[in-house]
Protein backbone atom coordinates (compact mmCIF):
# COMPACT_ATOMS: atom_id res chain seq x y z
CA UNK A 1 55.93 51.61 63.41
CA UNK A 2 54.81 48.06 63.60
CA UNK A 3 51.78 47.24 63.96
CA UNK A 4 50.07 45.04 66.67
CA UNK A 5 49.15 42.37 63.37
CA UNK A 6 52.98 42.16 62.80
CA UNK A 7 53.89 41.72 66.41
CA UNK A 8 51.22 38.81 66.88
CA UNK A 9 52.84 35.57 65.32
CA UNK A 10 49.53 34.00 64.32
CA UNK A 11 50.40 31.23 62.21
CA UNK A 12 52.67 29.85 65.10
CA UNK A 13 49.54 30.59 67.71
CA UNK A 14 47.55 28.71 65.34
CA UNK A 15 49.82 25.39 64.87
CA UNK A 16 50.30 25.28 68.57
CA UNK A 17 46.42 25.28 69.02
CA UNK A 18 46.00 22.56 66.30
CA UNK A 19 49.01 20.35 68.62
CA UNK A 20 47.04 20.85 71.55
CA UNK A 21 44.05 19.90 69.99
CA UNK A 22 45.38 16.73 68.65
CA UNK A 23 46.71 15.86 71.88
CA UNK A 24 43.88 16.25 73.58
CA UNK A 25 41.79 13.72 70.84
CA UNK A 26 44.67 11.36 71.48
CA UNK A 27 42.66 9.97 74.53
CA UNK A 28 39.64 9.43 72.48
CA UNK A 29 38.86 5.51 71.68
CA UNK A 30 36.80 5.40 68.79
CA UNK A 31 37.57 3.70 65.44
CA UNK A 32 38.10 5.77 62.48
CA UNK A 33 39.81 8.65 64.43
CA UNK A 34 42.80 8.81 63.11
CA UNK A 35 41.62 8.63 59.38
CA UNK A 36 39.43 11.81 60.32
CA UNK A 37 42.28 13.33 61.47
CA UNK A 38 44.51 12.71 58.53
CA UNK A 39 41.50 13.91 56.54
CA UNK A 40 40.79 16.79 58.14
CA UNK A 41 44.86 17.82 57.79
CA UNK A 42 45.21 16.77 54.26
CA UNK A 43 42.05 19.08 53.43
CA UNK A 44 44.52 22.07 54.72
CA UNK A 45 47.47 21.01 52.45
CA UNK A 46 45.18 19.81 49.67
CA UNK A 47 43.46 23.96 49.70
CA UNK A 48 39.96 22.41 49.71
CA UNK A 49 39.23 24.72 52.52
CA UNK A 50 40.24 27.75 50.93
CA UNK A 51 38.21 27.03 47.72
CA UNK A 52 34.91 26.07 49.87
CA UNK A 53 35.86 29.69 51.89
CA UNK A 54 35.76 31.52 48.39
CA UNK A 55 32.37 29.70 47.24
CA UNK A 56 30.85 30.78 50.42
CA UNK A 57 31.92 34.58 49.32
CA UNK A 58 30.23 34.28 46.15
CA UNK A 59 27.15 32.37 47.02
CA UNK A 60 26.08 33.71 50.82
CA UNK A 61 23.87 36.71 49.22
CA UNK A 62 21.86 34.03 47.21
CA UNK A 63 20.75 32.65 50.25
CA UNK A 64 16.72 32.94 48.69
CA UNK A 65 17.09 30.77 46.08
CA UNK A 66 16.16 28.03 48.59
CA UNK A 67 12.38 29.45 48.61
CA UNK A 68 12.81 29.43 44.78
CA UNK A 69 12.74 25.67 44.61
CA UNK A 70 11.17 24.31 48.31
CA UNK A 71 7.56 25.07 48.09
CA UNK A 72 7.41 25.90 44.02
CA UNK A 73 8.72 22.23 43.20
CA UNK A 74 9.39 19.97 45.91
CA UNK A 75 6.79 17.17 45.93
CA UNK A 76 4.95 16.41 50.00
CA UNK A 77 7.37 13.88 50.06
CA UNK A 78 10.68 15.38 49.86
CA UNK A 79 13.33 15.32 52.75
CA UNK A 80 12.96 18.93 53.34
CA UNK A 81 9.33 18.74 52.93
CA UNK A 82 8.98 15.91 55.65
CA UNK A 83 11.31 17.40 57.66
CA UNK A 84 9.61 20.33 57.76
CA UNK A 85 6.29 18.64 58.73
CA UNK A 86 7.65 16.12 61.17
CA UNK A 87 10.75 18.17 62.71
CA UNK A 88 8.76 20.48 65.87
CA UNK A 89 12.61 20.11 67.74
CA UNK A 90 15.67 19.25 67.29
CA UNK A 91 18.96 17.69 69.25
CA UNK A 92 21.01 20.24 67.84
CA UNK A 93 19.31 23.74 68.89
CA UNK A 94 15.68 23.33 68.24
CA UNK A 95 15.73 24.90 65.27
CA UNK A 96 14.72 22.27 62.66
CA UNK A 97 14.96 24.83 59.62
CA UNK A 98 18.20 26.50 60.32
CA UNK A 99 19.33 22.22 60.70
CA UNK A 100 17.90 21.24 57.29
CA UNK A 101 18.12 23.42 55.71
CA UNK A 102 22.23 23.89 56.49
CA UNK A 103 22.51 20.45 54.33
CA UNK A 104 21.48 22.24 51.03
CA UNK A 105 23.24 25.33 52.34
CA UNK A 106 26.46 23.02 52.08
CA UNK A 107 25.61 21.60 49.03
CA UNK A 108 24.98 24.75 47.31
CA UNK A 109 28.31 25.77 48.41
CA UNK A 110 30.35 22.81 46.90
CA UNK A 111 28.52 22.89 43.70
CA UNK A 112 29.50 26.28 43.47
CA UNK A 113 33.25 25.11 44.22
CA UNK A 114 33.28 23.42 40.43
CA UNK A 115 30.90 25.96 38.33
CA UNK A 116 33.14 28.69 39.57
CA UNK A 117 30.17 31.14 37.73
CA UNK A 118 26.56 32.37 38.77
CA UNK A 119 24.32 29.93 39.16
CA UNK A 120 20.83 29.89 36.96
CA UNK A 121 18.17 27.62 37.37
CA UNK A 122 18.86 24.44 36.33
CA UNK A 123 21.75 24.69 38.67
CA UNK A 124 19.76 25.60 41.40
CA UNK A 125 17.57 22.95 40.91
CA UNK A 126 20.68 20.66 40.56
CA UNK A 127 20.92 21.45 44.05
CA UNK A 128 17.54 20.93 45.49
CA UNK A 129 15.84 18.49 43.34
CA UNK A 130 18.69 15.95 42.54
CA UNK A 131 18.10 13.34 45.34
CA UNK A 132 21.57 13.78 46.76
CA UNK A 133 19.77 15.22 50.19
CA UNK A 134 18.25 11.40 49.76
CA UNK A 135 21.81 9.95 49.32
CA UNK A 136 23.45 12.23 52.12
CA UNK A 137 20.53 11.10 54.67
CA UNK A 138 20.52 7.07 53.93
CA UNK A 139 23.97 6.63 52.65
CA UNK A 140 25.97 9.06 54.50
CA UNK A 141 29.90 8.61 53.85
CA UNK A 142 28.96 6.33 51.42
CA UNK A 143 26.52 8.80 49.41
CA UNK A 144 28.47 8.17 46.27
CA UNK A 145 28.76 4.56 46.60
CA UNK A 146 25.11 3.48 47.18
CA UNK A 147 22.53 2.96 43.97
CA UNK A 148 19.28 1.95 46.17
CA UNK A 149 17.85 3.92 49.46
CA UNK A 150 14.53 3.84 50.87
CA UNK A 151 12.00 6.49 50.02
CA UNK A 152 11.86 9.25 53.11
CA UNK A 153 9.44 8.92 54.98
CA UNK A 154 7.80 10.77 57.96
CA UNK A 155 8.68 8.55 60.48
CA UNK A 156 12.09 9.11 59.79
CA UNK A 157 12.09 12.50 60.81
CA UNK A 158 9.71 11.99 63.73
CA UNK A 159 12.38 9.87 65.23
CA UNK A 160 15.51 12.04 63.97
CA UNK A 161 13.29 14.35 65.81
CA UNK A 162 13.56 12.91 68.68
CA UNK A 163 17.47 11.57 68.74
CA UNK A 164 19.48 12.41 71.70
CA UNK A 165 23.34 12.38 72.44
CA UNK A 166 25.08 9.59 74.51
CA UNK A 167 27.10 10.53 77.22
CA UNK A 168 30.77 11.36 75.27
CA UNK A 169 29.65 11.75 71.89
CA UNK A 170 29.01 15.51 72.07
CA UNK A 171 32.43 15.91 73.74
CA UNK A 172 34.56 14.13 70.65
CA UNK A 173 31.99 16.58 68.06
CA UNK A 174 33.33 19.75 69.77
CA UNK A 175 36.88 18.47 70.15
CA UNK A 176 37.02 17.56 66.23
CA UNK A 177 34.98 20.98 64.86
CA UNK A 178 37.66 22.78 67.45
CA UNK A 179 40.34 21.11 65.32
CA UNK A 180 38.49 21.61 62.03
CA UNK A 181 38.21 25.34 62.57
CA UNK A 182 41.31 26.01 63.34
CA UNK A 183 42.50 23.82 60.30
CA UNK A 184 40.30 25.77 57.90
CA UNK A 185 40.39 29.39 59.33
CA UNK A 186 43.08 31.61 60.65
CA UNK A 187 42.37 33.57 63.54
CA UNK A 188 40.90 36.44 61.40
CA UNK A 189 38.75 33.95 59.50
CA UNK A 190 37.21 33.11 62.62
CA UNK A 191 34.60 36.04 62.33
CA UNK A 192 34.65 36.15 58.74
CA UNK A 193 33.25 32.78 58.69
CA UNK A 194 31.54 32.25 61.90
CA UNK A 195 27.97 31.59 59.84
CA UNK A 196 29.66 29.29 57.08
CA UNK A 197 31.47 27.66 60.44
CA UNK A 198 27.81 27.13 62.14
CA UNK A 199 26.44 25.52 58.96
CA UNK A 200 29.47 23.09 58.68
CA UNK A 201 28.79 22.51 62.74
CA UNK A 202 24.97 21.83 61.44
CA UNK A 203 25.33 19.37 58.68
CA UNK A 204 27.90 17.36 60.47
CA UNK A 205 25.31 17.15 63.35
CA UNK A 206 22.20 16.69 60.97
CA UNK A 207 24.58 13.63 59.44
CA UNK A 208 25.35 11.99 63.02
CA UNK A 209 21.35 12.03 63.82
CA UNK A 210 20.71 10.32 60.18
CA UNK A 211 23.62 7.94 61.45
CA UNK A 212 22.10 7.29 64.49
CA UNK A 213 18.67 6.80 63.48
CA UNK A 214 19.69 5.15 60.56
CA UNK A 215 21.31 2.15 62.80
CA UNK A 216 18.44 2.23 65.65
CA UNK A 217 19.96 4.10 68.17
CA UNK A 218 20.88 7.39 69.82
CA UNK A 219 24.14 9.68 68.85
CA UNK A 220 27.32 7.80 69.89
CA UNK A 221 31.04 8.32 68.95
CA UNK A 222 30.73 6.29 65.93
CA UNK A 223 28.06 8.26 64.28
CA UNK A 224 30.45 11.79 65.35
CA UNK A 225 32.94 9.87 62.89
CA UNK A 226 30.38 9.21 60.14
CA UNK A 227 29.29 12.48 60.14
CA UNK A 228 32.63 14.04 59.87
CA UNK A 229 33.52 11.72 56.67
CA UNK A 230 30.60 12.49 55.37
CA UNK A 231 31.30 16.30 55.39
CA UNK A 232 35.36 15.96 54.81
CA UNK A 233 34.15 13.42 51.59
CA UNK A 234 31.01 15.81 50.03
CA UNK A 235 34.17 18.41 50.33
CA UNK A 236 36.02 16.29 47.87
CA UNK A 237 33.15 15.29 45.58
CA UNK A 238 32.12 17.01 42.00
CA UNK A 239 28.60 16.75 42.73
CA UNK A 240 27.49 18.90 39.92
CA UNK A 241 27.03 15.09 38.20
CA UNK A 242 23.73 14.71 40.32
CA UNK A 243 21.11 16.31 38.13
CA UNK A 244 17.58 17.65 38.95
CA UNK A 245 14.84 15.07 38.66
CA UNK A 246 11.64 15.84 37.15
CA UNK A 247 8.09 14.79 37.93
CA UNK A 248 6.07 12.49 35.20
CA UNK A 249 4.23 15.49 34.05
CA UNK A 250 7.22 17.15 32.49
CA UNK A 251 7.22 17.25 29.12
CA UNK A 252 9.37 14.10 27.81
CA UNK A 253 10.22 14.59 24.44
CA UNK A 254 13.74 13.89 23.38
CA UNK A 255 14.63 12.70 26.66
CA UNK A 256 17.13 10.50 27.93
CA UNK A 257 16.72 7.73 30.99
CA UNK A 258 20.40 7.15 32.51
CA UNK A 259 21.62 4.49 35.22
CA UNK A 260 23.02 6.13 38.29
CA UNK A 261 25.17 2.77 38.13
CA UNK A 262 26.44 2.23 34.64
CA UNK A 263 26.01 5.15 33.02
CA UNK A 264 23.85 3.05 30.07
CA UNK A 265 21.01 5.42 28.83
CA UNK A 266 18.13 5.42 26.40
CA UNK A 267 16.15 8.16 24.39
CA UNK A 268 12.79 8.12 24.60
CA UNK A 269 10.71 8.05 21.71
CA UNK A 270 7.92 9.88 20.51
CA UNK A 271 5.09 8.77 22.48
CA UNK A 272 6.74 7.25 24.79
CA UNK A 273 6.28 7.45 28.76
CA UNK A 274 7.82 6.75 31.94
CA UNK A 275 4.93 4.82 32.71
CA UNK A 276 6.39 2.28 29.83
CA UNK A 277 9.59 1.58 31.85
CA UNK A 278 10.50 0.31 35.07
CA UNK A 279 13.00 2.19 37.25
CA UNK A 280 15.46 -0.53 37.47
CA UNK A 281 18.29 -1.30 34.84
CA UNK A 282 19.39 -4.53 34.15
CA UNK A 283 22.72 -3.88 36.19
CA UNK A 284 20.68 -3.24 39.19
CA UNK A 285 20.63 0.79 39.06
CA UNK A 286 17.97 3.27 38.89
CA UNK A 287 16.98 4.84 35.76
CA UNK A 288 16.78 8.66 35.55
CA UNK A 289 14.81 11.23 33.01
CA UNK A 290 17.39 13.68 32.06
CA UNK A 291 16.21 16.16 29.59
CA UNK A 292 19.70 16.81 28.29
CA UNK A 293 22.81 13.91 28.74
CA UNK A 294 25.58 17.11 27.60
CA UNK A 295 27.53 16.54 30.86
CA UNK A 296 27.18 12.60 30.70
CA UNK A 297 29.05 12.68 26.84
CA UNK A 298 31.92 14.91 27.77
């Protein structure tokens, strides 16, 4: 007897959604549309998806390690820290920690993507203390790209608090995370995923409200197409080469600062600080302390 699955052509239900979906964004006027679109499909044929589905399967029960690292290590001035302090709402659902905190969830996620293993704890701070939250928030889809950022600050996230949609905006976000979910998921992943698909909806909202207040404004359709290269290129990024800063009182011996911009580094000597050096290189990047430079000489 065949069953109702067989009967059901899905994959042809599915392809006809995704043509009436792009049909529909075909009225949209917004620059840098179409290169989300051919983003979001080559993401499908590239199998990105389906590797960031089977890190979420492995990682989703760790969920706690984010209480490991948030209020053991994080310093008062770290971006969840300040968004925690300055974040009472929020434009998405008022829910400021299930918003932030989707951003590391994310992360997490795609760093899992390369390791392909457990992760211990230099990995998990990797993921919380590495400054690419910093990057993500400042430089958006050009997180990679950018070698100076300001320092977060509260007002920041008093006025990301604040941030509210234009009128269209919202519209084009739940046209293109329509599209993206039926890209990414068949019609049985749709309730297999539906919490990995709310913190993709998150971050991608989180990054058009650093987009927005970033450039002085509220949400428009040009910060909807930030956010979504921001997701579609973290996605796409090894990001297991941003290590875990640590704080001055760490112990410093045999250690190593690197430029985030050349790659040029320098091991400290005995008795040496990094009150001795600046934080600039002579290229124009920032030096980091990295205990161990293993990953940088492969």
């Amino acid at each position: 007897m065949t069953s109702w699955r067989d009967r059901l052509p899905i994959d042809e239900v599915n392809e006809r959604r995704i043509s009436i979906y792009l049909k529909d964004l075909e009225n949209e006027d917004v620059d840098g549309l179409k290169e989300v679109l051919s983003l979001l499909e080559r993401g499908r044929d590239s199998g990105i998806y389906e590797e960031f589905k089977n890190a979420f399967d492995s990682r989703k029960q760790f969920y706690p390690h984010a209480n490991l690292i948030n209020y053991k290590n994080m310093s008062e001035n770290s971006v969840y820290s300040l968004a925690d302090q300055n974040m009472s709402k929020f434009y998405l659902n008022n829910l400021k920690s299930a918003v932030i905190t989707s951003m590391y969830k994310i992360i997490e996620f795609r760093y899992s993507m390369t390791i392909k293993r457990e992760s211990n704890e230099d990995d998990i701070k990797n993921v919380y203390l590495s400054g690419l939250d910093e990057r993500l928030i400042h430089g958006l889809d050009r997180f990679d790209e950018i070698t100076n950022w300001p320092q977060p600050k509260a007002e920041f996230f008093q006025k990301l608090n604040e941030v509210t949609w234009e009128k269209g905006p919202l519209q084009l976000a739940e046209k293109l995370v329509r599209l993206k979910k039926r890209l990414e998921y068949n019609m049985f992943g749709f309730i297999k995923y539906e919490r990995l698909a709310i913190l993709e909806t998150e971050f991608i909202e989180l990054m058009a409200g650093c987009s927005a207040v970033n450039n002085g404004r509220n949400i428009n359709k040009k910060d909807i197409i930030v956010a979504f290269k921001t997701y579609l290129k973290l996605l796409n990024t090894d990001i297991t080469k941003y290590k875990a800063r640590i704080s001055r009182d760490d112990d410093l011996a045999n250690g190593y600062l690197v430029c985030d911009k050349c790659n040029e580094y320098y091991q400290l000597q005995p008795g040496e600080s990094l009150e001795d050096f600046t934080d600039e290189c002579e290229c124009g990047g920032k030096l980091k302390y990295y205990k161990d430079i293993g990953w940088l000489l492969k």
